[in-house]
Protein backbone atom coordinates (compact mmCIF):
# COMPACT_ATOMS: atom_id res chain seq x y z
CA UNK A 1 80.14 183.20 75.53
CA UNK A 2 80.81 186.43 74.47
CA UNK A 3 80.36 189.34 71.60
CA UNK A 4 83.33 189.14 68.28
CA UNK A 5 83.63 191.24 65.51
CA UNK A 6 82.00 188.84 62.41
CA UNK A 7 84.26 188.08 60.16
CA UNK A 8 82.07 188.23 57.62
CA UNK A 9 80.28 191.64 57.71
CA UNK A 10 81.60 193.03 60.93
CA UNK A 11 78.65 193.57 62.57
CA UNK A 12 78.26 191.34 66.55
CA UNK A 13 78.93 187.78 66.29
CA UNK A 14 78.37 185.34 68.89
CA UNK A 15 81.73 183.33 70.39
CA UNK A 16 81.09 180.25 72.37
CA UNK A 17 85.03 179.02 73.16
CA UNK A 18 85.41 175.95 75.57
CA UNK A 19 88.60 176.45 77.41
CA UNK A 20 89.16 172.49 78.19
CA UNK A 21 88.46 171.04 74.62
CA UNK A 22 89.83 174.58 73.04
CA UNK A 23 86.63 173.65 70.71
CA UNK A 24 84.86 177.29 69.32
CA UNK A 25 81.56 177.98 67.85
CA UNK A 26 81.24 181.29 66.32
CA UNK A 27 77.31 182.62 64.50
CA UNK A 28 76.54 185.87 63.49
CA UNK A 29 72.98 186.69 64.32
CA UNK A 30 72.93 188.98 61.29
CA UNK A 31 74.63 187.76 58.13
CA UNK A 32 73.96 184.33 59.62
CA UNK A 33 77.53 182.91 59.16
CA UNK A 34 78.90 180.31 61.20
CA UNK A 35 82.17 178.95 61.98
CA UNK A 36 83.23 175.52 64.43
CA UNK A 37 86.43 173.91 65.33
CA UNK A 38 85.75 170.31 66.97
CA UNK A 39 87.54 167.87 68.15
CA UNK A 40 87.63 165.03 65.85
CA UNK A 41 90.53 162.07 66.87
CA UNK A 42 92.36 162.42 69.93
CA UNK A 43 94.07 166.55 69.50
CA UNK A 44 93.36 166.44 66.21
CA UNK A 45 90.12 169.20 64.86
CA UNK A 46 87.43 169.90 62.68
CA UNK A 47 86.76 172.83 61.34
CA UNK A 48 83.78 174.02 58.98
CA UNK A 49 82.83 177.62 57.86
CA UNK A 50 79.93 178.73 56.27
CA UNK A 51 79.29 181.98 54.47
CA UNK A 52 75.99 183.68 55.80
CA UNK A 53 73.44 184.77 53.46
CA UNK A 54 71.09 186.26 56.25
CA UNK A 55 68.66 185.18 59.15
CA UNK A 56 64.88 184.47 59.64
CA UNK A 57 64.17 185.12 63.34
CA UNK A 58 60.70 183.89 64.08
CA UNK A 59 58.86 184.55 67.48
CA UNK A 60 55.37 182.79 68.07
CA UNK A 61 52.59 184.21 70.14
CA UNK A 62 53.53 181.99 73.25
CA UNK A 63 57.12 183.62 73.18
CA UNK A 64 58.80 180.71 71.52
CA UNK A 65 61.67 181.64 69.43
CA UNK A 66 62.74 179.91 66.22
CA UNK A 67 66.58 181.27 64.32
CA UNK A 68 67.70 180.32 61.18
CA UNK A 69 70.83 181.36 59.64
CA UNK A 70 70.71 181.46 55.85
CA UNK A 71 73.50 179.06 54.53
CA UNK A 72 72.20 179.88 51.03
CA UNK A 73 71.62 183.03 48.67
CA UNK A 74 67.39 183.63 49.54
CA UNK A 75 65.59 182.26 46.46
CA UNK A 76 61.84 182.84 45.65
CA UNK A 77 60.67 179.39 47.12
CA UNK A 78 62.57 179.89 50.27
CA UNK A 79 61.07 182.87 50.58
CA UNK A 80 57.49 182.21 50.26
CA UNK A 81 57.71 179.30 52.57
CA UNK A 82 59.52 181.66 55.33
CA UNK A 83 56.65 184.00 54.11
CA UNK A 84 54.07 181.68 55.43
CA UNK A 85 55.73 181.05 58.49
CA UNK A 86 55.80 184.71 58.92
CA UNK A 87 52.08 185.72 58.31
CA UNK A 88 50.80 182.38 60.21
CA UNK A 89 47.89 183.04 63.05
CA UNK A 90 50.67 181.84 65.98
CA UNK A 91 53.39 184.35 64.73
CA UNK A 92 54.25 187.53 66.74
CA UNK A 93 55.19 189.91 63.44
CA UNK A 94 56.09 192.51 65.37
CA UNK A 95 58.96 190.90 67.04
CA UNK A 96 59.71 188.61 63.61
CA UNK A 97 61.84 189.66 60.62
CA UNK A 98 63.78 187.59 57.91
CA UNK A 99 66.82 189.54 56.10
CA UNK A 100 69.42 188.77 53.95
CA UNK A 101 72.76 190.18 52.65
CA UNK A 102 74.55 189.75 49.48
CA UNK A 103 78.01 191.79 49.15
CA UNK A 104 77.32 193.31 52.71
CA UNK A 105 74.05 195.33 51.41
CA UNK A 106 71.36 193.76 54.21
CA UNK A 107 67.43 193.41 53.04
CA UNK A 108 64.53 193.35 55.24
CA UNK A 109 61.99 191.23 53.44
CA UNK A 110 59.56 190.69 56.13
CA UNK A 111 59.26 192.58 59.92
CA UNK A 112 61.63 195.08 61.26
CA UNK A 113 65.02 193.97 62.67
CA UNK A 114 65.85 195.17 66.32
CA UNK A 115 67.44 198.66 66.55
CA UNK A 116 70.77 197.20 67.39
CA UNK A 117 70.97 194.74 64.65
CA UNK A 118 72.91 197.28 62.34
CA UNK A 119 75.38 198.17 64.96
CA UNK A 120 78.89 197.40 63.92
CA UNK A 121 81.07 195.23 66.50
CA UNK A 122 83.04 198.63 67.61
CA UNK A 123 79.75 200.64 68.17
CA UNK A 124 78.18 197.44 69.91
CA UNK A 125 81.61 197.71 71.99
CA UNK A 126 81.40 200.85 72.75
CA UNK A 127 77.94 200.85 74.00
CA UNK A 128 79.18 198.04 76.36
CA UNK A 129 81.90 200.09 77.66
CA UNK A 130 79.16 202.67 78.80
CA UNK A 131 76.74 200.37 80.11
CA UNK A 132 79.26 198.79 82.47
CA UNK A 133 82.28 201.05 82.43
CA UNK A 134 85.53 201.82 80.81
CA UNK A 135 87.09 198.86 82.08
CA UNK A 136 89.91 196.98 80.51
CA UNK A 137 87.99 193.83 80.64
CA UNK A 138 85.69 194.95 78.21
CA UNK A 139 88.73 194.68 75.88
CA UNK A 140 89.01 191.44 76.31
CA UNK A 141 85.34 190.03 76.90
CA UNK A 142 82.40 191.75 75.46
CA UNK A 143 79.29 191.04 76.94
CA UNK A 144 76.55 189.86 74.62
CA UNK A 145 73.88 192.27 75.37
């Protein structure tokens, strides 16, 4: 696995690519979009897109984590059920946050995303090339971090 520029907004998507099925699973843990190719019949594949609308990230208590990507624009009962999720007793709310993005503007409607979540792929990158050096590699894998 390793870090991709979204295609979608840009920011760090997450590239799982299996070398011996050529199969790939891409997610972006902020717009929430999500792209497979699979192997269907013999060499022939499958592949599916979907455009992200956002992503609840839910952490309970106990340290259990819970990810949705939004598939769909965030409508007012969606919301108030991922509301109650959010202010339930077993909820950790400081570590919890549901946004969403329409036209690449991003909304927090409940917690505070991580510091890094509005880090474009280049500036993620970049910080990768200082963490573990300005190594060519890094232009070819980046690390998830």
């Amino acid at each position: 696995m390793s870090a991709v520029e979204c295609p979608q907004c840009g920011r760090v998507a997450i590239e799982d690519y299996y070398c011996n099925t050529f199969e790939i699973y891409i997610y972006c843990l902020r717009c929430g979009y999500n792209y497979s190719r699979t192997m269907s019949v013999g060499t022939e594949y499958e592949e599916e897109v979907r455009r992200g609308h956002g992503i609840f990230y839910l952490v309970n208590k106990g340290g259990q984590r819970k990810t949705v990507l939004l598939n769909c624009e965030l409508d007012t009962k969606l919301l108030e059920e991922y509301r109650m999720e959010f202010f339930g007793q077993d909820t950790n709310q400081e570590e919890s946050y549901l946004v969403s993005v329409k036209d690449n503007v991003f909304i927090t409607h409940l917690g505070n995303a991580p510091e890094k979540f509005n880090l474009s792929f280049n500036e993620h990158k970049e910080q990768m090339r200082t963490k573990y050096g300005d190594d060519e590699f890094i232009d070819v894998i980046v690390p998830i971090d």
